[in-house]
Protein backbone atom coordinates (compact mmCIF):
# COMPACT_ATOMS: atom_id res chain seq x y z
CA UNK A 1 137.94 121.10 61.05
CA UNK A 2 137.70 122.75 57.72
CA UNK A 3 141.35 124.07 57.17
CA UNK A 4 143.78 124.37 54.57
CA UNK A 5 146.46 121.97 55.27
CA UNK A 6 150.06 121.13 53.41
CA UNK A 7 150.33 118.66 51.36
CA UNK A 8 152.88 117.10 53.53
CA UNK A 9 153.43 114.54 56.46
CA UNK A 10 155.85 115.87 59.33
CA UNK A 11 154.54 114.18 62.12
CA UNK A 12 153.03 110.44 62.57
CA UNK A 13 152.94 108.08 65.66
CA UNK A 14 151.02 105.23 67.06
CA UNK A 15 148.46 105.99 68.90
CA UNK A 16 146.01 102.81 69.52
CA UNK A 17 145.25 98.95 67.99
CA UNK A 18 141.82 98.15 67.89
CA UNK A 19 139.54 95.29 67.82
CA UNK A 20 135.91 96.89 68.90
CA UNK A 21 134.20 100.35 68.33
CA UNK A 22 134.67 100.52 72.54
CA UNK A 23 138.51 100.90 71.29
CA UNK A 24 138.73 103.88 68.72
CA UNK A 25 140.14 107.05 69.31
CA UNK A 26 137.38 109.11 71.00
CA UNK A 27 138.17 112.66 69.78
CA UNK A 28 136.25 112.98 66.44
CA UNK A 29 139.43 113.89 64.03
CA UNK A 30 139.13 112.66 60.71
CA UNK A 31 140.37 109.55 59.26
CA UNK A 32 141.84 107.79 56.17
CA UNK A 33 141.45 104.10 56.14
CA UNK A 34 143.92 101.52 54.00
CA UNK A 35 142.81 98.07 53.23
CA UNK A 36 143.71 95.56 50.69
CA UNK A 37 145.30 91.59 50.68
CA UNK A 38 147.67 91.03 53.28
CA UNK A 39 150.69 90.55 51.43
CA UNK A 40 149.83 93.75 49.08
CA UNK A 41 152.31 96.28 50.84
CA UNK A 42 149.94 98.12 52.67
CA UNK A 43 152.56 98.33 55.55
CA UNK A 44 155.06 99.56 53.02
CA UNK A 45 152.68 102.09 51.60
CA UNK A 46 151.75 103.62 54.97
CA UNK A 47 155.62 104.07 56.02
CA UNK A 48 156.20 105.53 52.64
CA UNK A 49 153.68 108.07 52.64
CA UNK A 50 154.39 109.15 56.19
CA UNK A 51 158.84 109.14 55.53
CA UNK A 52 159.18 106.65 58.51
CA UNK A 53 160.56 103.20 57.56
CA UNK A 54 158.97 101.46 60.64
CA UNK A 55 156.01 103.37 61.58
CA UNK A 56 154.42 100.23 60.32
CA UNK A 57 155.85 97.14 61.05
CA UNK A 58 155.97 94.94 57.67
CA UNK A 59 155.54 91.80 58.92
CA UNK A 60 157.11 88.33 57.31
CA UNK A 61 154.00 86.49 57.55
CA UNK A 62 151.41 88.16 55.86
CA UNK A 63 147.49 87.68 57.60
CA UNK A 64 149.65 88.34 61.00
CA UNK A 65 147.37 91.67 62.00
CA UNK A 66 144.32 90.89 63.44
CA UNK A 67 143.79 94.61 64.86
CA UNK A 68 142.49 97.86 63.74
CA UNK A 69 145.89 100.16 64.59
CA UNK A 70 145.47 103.85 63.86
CA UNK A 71 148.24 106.56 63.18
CA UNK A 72 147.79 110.26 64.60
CA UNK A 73 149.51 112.27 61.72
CA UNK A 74 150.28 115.74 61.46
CA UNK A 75 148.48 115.54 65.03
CA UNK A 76 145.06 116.35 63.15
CA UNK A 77 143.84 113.16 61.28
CA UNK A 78 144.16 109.41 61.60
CA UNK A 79 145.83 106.51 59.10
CA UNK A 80 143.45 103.62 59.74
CA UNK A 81 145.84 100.47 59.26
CA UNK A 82 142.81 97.63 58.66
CA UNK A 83 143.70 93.82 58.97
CA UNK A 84 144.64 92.27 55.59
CA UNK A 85 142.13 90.31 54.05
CA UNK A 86 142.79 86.51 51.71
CA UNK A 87 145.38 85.05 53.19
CA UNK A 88 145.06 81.57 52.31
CA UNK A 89 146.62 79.86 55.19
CA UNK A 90 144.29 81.36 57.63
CA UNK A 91 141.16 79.19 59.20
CA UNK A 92 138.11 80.38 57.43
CA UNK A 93 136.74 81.47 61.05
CA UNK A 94 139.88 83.10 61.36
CA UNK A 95 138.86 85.03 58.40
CA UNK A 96 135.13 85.87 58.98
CA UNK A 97 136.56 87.55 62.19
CA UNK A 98 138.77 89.84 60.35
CA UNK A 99 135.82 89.74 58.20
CA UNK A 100 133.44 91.66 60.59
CA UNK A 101 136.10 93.34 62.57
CA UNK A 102 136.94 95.61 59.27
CA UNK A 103 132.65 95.45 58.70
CA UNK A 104 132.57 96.67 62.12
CA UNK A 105 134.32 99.79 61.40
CA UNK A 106 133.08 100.98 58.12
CA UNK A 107 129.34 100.21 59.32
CA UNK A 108 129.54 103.61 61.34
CA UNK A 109 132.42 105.71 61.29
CA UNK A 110 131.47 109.38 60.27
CA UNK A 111 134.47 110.88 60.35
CA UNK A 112 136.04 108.45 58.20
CA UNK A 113 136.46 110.53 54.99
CA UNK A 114 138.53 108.04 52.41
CA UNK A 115 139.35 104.70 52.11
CA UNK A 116 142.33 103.71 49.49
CA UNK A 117 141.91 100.11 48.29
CA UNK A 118 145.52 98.67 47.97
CA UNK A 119 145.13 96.20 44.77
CA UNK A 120 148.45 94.50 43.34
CA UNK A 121 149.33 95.80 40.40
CA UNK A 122 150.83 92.55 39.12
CA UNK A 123 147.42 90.81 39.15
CA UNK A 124 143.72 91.04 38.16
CA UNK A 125 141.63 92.12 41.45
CA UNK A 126 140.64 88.85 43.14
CA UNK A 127 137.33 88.55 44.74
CA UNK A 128 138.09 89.79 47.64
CA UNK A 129 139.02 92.64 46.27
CA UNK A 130 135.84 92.75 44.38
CA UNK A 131 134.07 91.67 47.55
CA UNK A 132 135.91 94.96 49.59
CA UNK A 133 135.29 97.62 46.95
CA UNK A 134 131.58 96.70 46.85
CA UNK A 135 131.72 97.11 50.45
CA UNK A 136 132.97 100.32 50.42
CA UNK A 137 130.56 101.50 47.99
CA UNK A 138 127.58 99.91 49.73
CA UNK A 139 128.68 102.16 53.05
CA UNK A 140 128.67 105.21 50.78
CA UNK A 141 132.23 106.14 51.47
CA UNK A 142 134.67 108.17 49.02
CA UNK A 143 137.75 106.00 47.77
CA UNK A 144 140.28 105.66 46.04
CA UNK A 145 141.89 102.76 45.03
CA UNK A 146 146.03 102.01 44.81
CA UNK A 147 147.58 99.69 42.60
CA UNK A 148 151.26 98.42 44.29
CA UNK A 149 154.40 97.39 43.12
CA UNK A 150 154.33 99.08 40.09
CA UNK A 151 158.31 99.29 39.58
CA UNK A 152 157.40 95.28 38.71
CA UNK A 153 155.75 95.57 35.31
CA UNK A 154 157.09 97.71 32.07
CA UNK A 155 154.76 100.40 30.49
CA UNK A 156 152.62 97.63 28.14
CA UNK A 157 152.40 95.85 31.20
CA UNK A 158 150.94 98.70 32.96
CA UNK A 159 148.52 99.51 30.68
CA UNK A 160 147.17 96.29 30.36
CA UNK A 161 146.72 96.36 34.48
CA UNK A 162 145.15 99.48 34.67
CA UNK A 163 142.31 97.83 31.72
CA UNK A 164 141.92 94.69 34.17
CA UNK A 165 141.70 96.92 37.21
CA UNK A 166 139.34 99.15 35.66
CA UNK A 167 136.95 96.43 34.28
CA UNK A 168 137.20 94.37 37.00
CA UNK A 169 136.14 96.88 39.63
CA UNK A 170 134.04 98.95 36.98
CA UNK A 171 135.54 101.94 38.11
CA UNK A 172 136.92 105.30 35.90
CA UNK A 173 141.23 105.62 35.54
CA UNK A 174 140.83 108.60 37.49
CA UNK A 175 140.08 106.75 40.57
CA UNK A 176 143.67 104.36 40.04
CA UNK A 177 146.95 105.75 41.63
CA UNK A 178 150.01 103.85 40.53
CA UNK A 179 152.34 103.46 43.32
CA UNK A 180 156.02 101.98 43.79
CA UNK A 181 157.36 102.43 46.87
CA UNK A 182 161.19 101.26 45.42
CA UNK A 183 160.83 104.45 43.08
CA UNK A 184 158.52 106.68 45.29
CA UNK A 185 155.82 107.07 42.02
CA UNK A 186 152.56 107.79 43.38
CA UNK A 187 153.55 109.33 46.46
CA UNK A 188 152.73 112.69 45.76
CA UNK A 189 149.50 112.06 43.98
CA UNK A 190 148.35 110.07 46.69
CA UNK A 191 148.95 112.84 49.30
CA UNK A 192 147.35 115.23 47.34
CA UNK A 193 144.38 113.12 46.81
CA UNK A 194 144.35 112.10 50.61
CA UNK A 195 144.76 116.00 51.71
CA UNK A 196 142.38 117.38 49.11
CA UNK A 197 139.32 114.74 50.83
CA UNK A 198 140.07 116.24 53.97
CA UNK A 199 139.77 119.72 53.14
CA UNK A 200 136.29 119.02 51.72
């Protein structure tokens, strides 16, 4: 597994959804897992990164994915789409399912070797978000985390999200990305970070 690989994405396609471990791809290649609110552009983010506007499908109701649905890129490592968490007009069962389906995954999942927490850049991490990054630091995994829509807020804006970010989640800058998908910022930082955890 350990080989240099560009820093590009030429090749993505749907492979499976997922709502049990029974129902994960089977053949050990690594994987990068997104997660974040449901109305965060995580959709958005994913077709961005990987040049295809519908590899995702953005839906109009946000909370509508219930699955797990992985990505085969490059044809050597998975995008792990995980449901969207908070959506307020969801039954709280409704939620504790989504809830342990995503808990499900990260409880064992070796060859998962980043997750990047989408946060919206517009407002201060909400406790889910909170709630989701202490997950991913209780299961040990490497992260990063993405802050969306940034083409929304000017550069004293910016600044003062990145402070509320960074306090909220206690984390350093250098584990923010900034990311519009309108004016493709972040793009190429992001792939670089993603491709760099792999070759690790």
């Amino acid at each position: 597994m350990e080989m240099e690989m560009e820093m590009e994405i030429k090749q993505s396609e749907f492979i499976t959804s997922a709502v049990n471990p029974s129902q994960y791809p089977k053949d050990e290649r690594y994987e990068i897992a997104f997660v974040g609110r449901s109305n965060v552009g995580k959709s958005s983010l994913i077709n961005s990164l990987t040049n295809r506007r519908k590899l995702v499908k953005v839906s109009g109701t946000p909370g509508k994915t219930r699955l797990i649905n992985f990505f085969l890129i490059n044809n050597h490592f998975y995008f792990v789409d995980l449901p969207g968490y908070g959506y307020a007009k969801v039954s709280k069962v409704e939620q504790a399912s989504w809830g342990k389906t995503i808990e499900t995954y990260l409880n064992n999942r070796p060859q998962l070797k980043k997750i990047v927490l989408l946060v919206d850049c517009r407002r201060k991490p909400t406790e889910d978000d909170m709630i989701m990054h202490e997950w991913i630091k209780h299961f040990g995994y490497d992260y990063v985390v993405v802050a969306t829509k940034s083409d929304k807020l000017n550069k004293s804006e910016l600044a003062k999200s990145r402070k509320d970010i960074r306090d909220t989640l206690e984390i350093s800058d250098d584990k923010i990305i900034y990311h519009s998908t309108l004016k493709k910022v972040g793009k190429e930082d992001l792939l670089e970070n993603i491709f760099s955890s792999l070759n690790q």
